[in-house]
N, C-alpha and C. Protein backbone atom coordinates (compact mmCIF):
# COMPACT_ATOMS: atom_id res chain seq x y z
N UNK A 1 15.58 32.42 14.33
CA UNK A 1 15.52 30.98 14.21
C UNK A 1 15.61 30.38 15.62
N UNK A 2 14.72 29.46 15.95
CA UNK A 2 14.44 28.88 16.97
C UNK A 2 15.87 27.84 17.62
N UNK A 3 16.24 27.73 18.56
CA UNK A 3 17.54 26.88 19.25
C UNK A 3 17.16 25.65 19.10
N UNK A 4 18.26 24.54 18.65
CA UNK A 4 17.89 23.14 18.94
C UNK A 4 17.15 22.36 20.04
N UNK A 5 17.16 23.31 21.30
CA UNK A 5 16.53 22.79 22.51
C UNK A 5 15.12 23.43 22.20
N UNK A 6 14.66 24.40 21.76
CA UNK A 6 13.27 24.73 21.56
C UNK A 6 12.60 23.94 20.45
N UNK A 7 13.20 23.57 19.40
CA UNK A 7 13.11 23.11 18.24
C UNK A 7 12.45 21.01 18.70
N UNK A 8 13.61 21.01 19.92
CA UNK A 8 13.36 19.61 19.97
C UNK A 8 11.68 19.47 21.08
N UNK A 9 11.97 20.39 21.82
CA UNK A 9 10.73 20.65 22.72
C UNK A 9 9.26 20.55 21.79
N UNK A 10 9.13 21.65 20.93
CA UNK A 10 7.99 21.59 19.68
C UNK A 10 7.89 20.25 19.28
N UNK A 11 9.04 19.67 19.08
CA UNK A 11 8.62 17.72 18.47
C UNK A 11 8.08 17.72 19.22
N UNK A 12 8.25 17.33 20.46
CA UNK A 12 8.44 16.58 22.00
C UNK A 12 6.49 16.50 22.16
N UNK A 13 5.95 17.86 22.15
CA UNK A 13 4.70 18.78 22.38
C UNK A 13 3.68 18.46 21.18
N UNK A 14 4.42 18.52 19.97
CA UNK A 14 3.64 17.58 18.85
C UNK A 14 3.37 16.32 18.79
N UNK A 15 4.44 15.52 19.26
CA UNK A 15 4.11 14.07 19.13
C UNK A 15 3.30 13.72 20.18
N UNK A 16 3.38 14.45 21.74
CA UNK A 16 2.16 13.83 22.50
C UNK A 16 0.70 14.34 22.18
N UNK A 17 1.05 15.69 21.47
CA UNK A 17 -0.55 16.06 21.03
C UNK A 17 -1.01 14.82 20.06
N UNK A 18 -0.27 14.57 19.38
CA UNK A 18 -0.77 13.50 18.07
C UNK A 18 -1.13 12.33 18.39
N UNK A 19 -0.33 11.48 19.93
CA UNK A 19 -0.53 10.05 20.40
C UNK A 19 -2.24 10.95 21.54
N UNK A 20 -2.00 11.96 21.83
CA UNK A 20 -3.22 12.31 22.87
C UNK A 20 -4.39 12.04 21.40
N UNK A 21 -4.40 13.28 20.60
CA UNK A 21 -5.62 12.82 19.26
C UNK A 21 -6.00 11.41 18.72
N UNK A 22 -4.64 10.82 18.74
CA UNK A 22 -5.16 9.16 18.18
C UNK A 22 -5.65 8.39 19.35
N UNK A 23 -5.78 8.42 20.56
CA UNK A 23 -6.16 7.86 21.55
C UNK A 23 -7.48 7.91 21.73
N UNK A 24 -7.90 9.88 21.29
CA UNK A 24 -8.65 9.81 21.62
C UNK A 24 -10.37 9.50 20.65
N UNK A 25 -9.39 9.35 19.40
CA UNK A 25 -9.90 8.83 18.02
C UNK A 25 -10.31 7.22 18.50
N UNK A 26 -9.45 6.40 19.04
CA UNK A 26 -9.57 5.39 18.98
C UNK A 26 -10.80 5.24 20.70
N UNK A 27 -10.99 6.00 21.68
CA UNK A 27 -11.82 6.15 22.30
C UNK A 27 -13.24 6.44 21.57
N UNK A 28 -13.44 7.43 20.37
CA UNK A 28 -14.47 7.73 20.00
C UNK A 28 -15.17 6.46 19.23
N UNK A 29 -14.24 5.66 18.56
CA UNK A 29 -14.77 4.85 17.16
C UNK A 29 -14.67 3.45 17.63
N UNK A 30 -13.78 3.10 19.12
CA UNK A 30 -13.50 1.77 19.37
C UNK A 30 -12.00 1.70 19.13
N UNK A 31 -11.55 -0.05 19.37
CA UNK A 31 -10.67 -0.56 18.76
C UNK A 31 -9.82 -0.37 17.10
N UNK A 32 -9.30 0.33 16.94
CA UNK A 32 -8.81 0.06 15.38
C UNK A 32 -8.48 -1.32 14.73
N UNK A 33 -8.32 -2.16 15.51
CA UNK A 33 -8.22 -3.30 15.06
C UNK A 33 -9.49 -4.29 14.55
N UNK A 34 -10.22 -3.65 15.23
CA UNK A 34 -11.90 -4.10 15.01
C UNK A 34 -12.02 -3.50 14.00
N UNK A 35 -11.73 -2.71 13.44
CA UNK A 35 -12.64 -1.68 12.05
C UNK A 35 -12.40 -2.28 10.93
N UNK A 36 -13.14 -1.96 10.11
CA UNK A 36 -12.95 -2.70 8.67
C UNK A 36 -11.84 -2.07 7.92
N UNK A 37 -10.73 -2.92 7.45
CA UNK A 37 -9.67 -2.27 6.48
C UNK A 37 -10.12 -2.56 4.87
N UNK A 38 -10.44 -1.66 4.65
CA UNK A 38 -10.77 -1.18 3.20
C UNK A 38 -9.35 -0.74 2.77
N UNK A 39 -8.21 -0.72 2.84
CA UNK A 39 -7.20 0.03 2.41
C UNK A 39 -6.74 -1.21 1.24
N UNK A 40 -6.94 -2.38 1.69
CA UNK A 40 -6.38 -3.65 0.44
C UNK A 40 -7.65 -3.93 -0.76
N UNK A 41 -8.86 -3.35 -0.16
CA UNK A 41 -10.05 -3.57 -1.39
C UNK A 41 -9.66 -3.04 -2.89
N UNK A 42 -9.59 -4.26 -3.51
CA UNK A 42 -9.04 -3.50 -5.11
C UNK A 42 -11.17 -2.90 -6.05
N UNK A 43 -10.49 -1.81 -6.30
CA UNK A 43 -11.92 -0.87 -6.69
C UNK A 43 -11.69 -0.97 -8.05
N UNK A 44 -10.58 -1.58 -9.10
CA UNK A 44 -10.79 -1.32 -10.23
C UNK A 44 -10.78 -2.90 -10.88
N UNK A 45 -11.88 -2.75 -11.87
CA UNK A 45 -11.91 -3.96 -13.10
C UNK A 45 -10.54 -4.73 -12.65
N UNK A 46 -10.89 -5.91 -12.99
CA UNK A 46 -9.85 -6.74 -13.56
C UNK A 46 -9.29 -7.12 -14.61
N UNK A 47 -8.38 -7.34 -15.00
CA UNK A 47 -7.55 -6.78 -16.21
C UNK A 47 -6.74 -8.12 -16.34
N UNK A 48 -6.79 -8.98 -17.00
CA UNK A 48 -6.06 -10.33 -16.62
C UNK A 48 -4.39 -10.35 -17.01
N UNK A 49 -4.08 -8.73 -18.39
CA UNK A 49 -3.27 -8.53 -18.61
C UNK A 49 -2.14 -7.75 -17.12
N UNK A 50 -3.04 -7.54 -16.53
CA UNK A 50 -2.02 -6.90 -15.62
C UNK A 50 -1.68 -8.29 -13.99
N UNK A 51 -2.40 -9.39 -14.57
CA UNK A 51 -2.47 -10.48 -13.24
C UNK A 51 -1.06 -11.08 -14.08
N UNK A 52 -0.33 -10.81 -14.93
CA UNK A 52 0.68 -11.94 -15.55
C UNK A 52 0.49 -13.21 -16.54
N UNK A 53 -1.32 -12.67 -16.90
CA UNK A 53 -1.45 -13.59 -18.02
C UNK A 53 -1.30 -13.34 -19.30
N UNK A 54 -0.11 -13.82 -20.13
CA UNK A 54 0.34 -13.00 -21.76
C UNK A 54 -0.57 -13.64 -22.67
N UNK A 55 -0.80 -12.78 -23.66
CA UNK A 55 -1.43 -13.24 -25.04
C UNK A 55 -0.29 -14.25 -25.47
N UNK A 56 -0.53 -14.83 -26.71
CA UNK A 56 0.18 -15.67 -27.45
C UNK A 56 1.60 -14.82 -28.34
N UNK A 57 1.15 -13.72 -28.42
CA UNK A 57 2.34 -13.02 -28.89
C UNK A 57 3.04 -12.40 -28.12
N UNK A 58 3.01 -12.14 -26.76
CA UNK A 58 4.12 -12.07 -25.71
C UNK A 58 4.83 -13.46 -25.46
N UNK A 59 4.14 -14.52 -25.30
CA UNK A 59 4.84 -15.83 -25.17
C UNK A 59 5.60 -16.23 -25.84
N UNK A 60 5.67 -15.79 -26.91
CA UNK A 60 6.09 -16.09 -28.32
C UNK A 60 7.32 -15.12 -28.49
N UNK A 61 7.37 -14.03 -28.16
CA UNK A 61 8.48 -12.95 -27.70
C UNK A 61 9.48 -13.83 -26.67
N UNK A 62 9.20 -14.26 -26.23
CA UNK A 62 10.31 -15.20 -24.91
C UNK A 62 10.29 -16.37 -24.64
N UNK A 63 9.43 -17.17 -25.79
CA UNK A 63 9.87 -18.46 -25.43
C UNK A 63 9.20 -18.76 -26.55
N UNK A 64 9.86 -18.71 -27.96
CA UNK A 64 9.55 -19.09 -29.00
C UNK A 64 8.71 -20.52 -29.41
N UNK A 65 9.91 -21.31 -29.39
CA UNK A 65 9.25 -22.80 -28.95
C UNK A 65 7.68 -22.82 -28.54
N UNK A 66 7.93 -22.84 -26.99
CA UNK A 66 6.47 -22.98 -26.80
C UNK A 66 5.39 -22.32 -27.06
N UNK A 67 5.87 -21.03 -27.47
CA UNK A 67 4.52 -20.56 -28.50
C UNK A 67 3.94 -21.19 -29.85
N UNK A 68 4.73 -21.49 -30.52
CA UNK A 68 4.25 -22.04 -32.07
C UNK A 68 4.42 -23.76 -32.13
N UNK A 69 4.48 -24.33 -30.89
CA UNK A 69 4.81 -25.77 -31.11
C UNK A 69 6.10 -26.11 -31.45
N UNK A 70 7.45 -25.49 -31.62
CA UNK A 70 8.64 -26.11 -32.42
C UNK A 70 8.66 -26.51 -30.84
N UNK A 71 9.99 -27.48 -31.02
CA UNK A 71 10.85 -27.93 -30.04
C UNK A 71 12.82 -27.57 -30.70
N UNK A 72 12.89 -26.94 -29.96
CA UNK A 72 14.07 -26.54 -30.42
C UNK A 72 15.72 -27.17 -29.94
């Protein structure tokens, strides 16, 4: 098993390999800030049940009244 001082060295050697690769990612493609973020694009149907809009019989589950007209 490797010593805490070798152990921390390997981070040390990984993390500049990883900031050297993304540098040089961001040399190949441009700016990352320029690129298009597709990561917030919603890809599925819309579903109005899942936006917080209830049928009449969920409303009616929690707020009686204003489902059926009483005033209570």
């Amino acid at each position: 098993m490797p010593s805490p001082a070798v152990n921390r060295y390997r981070r040390l050697m990984l993390e500049r390999w990883i900031e050297d690769a993304i540098a040089l990612l961001d040399t190949m493609d441009g700016d990352p800030d320029f690129e298009d973020d597709r990561e917030y694009e919603e890809e599925r149907e819309i579903d109005a049940a899942e936006m917080g809009i209830a049928d009449v019989d969920a409303i009616a589950e929690y707020f009686p009244g204003f489902a059926y007209g009483s005033v209570l």
